[in-house]
N, C-alpha and C. Protein backbone atom coordinates (compact mmCIF):
# COMPACT_ATOMS: atom_id res chain seq x y z
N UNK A 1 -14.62 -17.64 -26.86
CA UNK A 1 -14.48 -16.49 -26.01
C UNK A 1 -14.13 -16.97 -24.60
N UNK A 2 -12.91 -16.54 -24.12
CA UNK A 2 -12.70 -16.71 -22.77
C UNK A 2 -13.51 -16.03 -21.45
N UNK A 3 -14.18 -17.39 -20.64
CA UNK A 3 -14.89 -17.03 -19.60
C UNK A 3 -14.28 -15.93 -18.73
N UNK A 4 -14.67 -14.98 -17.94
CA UNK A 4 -13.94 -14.17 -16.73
C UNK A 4 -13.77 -15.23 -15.93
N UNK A 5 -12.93 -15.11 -14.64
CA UNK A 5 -12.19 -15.55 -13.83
C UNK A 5 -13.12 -14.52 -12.73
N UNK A 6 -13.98 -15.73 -11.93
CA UNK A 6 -15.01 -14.87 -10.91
C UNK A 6 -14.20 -14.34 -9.59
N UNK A 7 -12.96 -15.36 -9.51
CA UNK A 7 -12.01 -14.98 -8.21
C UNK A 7 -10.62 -14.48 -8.54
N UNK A 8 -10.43 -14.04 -8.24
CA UNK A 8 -8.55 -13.03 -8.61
C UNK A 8 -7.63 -13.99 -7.92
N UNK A 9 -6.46 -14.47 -7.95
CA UNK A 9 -5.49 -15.03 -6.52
C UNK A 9 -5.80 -13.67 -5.69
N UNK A 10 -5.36 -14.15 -4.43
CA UNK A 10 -5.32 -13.55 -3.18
C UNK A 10 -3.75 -12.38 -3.51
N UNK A 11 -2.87 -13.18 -4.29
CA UNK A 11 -1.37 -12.15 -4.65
C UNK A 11 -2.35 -10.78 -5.78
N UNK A 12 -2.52 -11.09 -6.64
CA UNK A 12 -2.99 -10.19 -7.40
C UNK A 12 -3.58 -9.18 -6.54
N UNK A 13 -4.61 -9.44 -5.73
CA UNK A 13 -5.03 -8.77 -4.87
C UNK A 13 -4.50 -7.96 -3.94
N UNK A 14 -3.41 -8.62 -2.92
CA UNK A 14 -2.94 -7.94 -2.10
C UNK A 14 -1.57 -6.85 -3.12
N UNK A 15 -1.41 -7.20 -3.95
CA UNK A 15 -0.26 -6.47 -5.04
C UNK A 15 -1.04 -5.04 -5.17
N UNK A 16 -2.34 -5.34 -5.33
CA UNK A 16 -3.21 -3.99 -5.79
C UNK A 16 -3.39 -3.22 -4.56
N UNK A 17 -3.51 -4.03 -3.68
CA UNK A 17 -3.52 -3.00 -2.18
C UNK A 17 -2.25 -2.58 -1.57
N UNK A 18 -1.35 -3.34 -1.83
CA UNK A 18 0.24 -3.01 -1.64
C UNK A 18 0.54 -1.07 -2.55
N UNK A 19 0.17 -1.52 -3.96
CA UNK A 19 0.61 -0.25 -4.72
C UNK A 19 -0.06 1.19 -3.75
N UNK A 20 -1.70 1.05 -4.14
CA UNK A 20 -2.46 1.88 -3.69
C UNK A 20 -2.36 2.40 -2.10
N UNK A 21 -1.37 1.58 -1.06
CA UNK A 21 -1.17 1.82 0.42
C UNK A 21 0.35 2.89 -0.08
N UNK A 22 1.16 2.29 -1.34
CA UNK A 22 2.32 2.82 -1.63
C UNK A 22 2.40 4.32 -2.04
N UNK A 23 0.97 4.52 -3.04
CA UNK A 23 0.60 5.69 -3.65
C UNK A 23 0.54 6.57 -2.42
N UNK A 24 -0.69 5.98 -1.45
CA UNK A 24 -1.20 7.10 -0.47
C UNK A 24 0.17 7.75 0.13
N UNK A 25 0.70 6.51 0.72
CA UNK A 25 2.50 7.70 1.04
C UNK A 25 3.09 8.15 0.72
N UNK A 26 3.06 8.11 -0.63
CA UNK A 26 3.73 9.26 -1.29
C UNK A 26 3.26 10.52 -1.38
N UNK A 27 1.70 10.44 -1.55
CA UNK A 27 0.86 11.34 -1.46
C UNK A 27 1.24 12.40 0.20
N UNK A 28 1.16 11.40 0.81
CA UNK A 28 1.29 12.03 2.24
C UNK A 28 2.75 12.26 2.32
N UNK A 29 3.89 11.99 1.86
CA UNK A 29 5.47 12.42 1.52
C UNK A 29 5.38 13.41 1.44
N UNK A 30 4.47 14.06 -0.25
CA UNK A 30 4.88 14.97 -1.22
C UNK A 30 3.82 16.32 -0.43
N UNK A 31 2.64 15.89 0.39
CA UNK A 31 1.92 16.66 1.56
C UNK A 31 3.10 17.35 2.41
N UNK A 32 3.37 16.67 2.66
CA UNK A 32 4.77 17.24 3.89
C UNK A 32 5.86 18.03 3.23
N UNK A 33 6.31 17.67 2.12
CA UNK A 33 7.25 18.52 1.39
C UNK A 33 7.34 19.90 1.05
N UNK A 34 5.93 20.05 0.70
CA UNK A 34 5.49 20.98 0.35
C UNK A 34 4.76 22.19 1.28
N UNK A 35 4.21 21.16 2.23
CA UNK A 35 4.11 22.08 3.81
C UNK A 35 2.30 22.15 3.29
N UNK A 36 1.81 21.75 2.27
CA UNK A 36 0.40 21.32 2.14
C UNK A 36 -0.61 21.09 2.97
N UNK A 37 0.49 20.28 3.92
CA UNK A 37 -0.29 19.30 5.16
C UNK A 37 -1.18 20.64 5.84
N UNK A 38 -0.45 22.17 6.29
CA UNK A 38 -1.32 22.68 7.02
C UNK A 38 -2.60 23.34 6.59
N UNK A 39 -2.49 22.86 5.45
CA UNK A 39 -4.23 23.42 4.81
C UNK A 39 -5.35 22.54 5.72
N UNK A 40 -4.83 21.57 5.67
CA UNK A 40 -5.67 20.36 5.63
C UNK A 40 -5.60 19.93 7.36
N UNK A 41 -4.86 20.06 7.88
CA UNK A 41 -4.24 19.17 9.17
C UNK A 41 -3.78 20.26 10.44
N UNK A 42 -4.30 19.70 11.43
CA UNK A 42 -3.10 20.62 12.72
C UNK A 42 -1.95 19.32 12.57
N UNK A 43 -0.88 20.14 13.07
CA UNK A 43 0.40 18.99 13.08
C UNK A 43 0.07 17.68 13.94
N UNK A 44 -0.08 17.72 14.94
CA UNK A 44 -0.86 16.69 15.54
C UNK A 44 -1.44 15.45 14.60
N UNK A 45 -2.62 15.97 14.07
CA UNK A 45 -3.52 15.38 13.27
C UNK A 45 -2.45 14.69 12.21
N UNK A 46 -1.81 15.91 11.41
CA UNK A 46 -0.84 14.79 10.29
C UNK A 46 0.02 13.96 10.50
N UNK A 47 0.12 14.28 11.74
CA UNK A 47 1.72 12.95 12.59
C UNK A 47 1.41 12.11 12.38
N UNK A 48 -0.31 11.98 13.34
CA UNK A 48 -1.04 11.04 13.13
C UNK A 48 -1.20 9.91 12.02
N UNK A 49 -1.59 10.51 11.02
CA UNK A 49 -2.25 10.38 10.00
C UNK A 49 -1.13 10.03 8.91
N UNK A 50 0.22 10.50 9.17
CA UNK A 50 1.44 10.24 8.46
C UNK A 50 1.97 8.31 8.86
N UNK A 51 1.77 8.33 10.42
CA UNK A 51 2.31 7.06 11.04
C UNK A 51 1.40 6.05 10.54
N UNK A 52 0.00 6.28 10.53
CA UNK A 52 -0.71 5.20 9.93
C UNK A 52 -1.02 5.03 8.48
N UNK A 53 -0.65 5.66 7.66
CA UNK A 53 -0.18 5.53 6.73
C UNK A 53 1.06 4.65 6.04
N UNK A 54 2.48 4.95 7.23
CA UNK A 54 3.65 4.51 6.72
C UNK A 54 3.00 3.23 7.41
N UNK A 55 2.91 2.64 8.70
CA UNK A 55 2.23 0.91 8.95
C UNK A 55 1.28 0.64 8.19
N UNK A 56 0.43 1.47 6.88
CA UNK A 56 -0.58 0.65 6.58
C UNK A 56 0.45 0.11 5.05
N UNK A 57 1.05 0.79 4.95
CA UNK A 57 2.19 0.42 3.73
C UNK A 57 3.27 -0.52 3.72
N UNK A 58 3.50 -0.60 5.02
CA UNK A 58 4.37 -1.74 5.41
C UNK A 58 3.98 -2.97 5.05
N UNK A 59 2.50 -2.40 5.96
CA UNK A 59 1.80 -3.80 6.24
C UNK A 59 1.60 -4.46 5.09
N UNK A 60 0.79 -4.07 3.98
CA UNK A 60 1.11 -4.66 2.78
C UNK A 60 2.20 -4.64 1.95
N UNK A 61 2.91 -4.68 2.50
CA UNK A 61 4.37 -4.99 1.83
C UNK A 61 4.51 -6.41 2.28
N UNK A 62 4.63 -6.70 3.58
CA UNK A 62 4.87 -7.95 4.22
C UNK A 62 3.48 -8.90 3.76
N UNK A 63 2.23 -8.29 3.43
CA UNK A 63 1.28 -9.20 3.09
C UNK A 63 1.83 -9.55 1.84
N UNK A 64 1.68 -8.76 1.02
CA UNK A 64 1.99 -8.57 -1.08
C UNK A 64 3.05 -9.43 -1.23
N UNK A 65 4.03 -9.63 -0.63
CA UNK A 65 5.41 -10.03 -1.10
C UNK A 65 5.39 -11.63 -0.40
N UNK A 66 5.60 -12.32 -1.71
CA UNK A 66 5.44 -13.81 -1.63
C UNK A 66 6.63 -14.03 -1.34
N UNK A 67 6.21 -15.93 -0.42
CA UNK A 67 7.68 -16.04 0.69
C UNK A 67 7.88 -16.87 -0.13
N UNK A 68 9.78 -16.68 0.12
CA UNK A 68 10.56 -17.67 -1.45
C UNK A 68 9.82 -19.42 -1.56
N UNK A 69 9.30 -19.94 -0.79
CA UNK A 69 8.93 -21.07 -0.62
C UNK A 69 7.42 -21.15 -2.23
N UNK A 70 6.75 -19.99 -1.42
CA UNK A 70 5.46 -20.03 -3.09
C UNK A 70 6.18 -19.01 -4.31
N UNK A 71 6.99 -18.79 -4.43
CA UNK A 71 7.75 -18.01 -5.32
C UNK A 71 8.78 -18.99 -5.97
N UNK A 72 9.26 -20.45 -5.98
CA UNK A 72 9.90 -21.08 -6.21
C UNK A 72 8.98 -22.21 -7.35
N UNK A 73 10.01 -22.04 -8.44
CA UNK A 73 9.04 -22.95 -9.30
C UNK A 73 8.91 -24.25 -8.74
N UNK A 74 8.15 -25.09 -9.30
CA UNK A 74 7.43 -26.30 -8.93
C UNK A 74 8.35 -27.14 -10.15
N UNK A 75 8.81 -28.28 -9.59
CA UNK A 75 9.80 -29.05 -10.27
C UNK A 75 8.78 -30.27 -11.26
């Protein structure tokens, strides 16, 4: 029987926070599309709340995404 693996890589990890930062903006996209947002939000508030959203998605984009150097097989 194969032991668990007590630590994840750090990629696996940030991949899972990459998607789930990806989900929320869409979430907050398909909010705006629909005009949803004003149940929930004064415009203000969702601008807000829209901008830190799209930088928290970025941001793990640039974390998640391995630089060609560790992405290059090992000879």
């Amino acid at each position: 029987m194969p032991t668990p693996r007590a630590v994840r890589p750090f990629g696996e990890v940030a991949q899972e926070w990459r998607e789930l930062a990806n989900r929320r903006r869409e979430h907050f996209a398909e909010l705006q599309r629909s005009g949803r947002w004003r149940l929930y939000y004064t415009e203000e508030q969702f601008m807000a709340q829209m901008r830190e959203v799209v930088q928290a998605a970025e941001a793990w984009a640039r974390i998640a995404t391995p630089s060609p150097v560790a992405a290059a097989p090992a000879d």
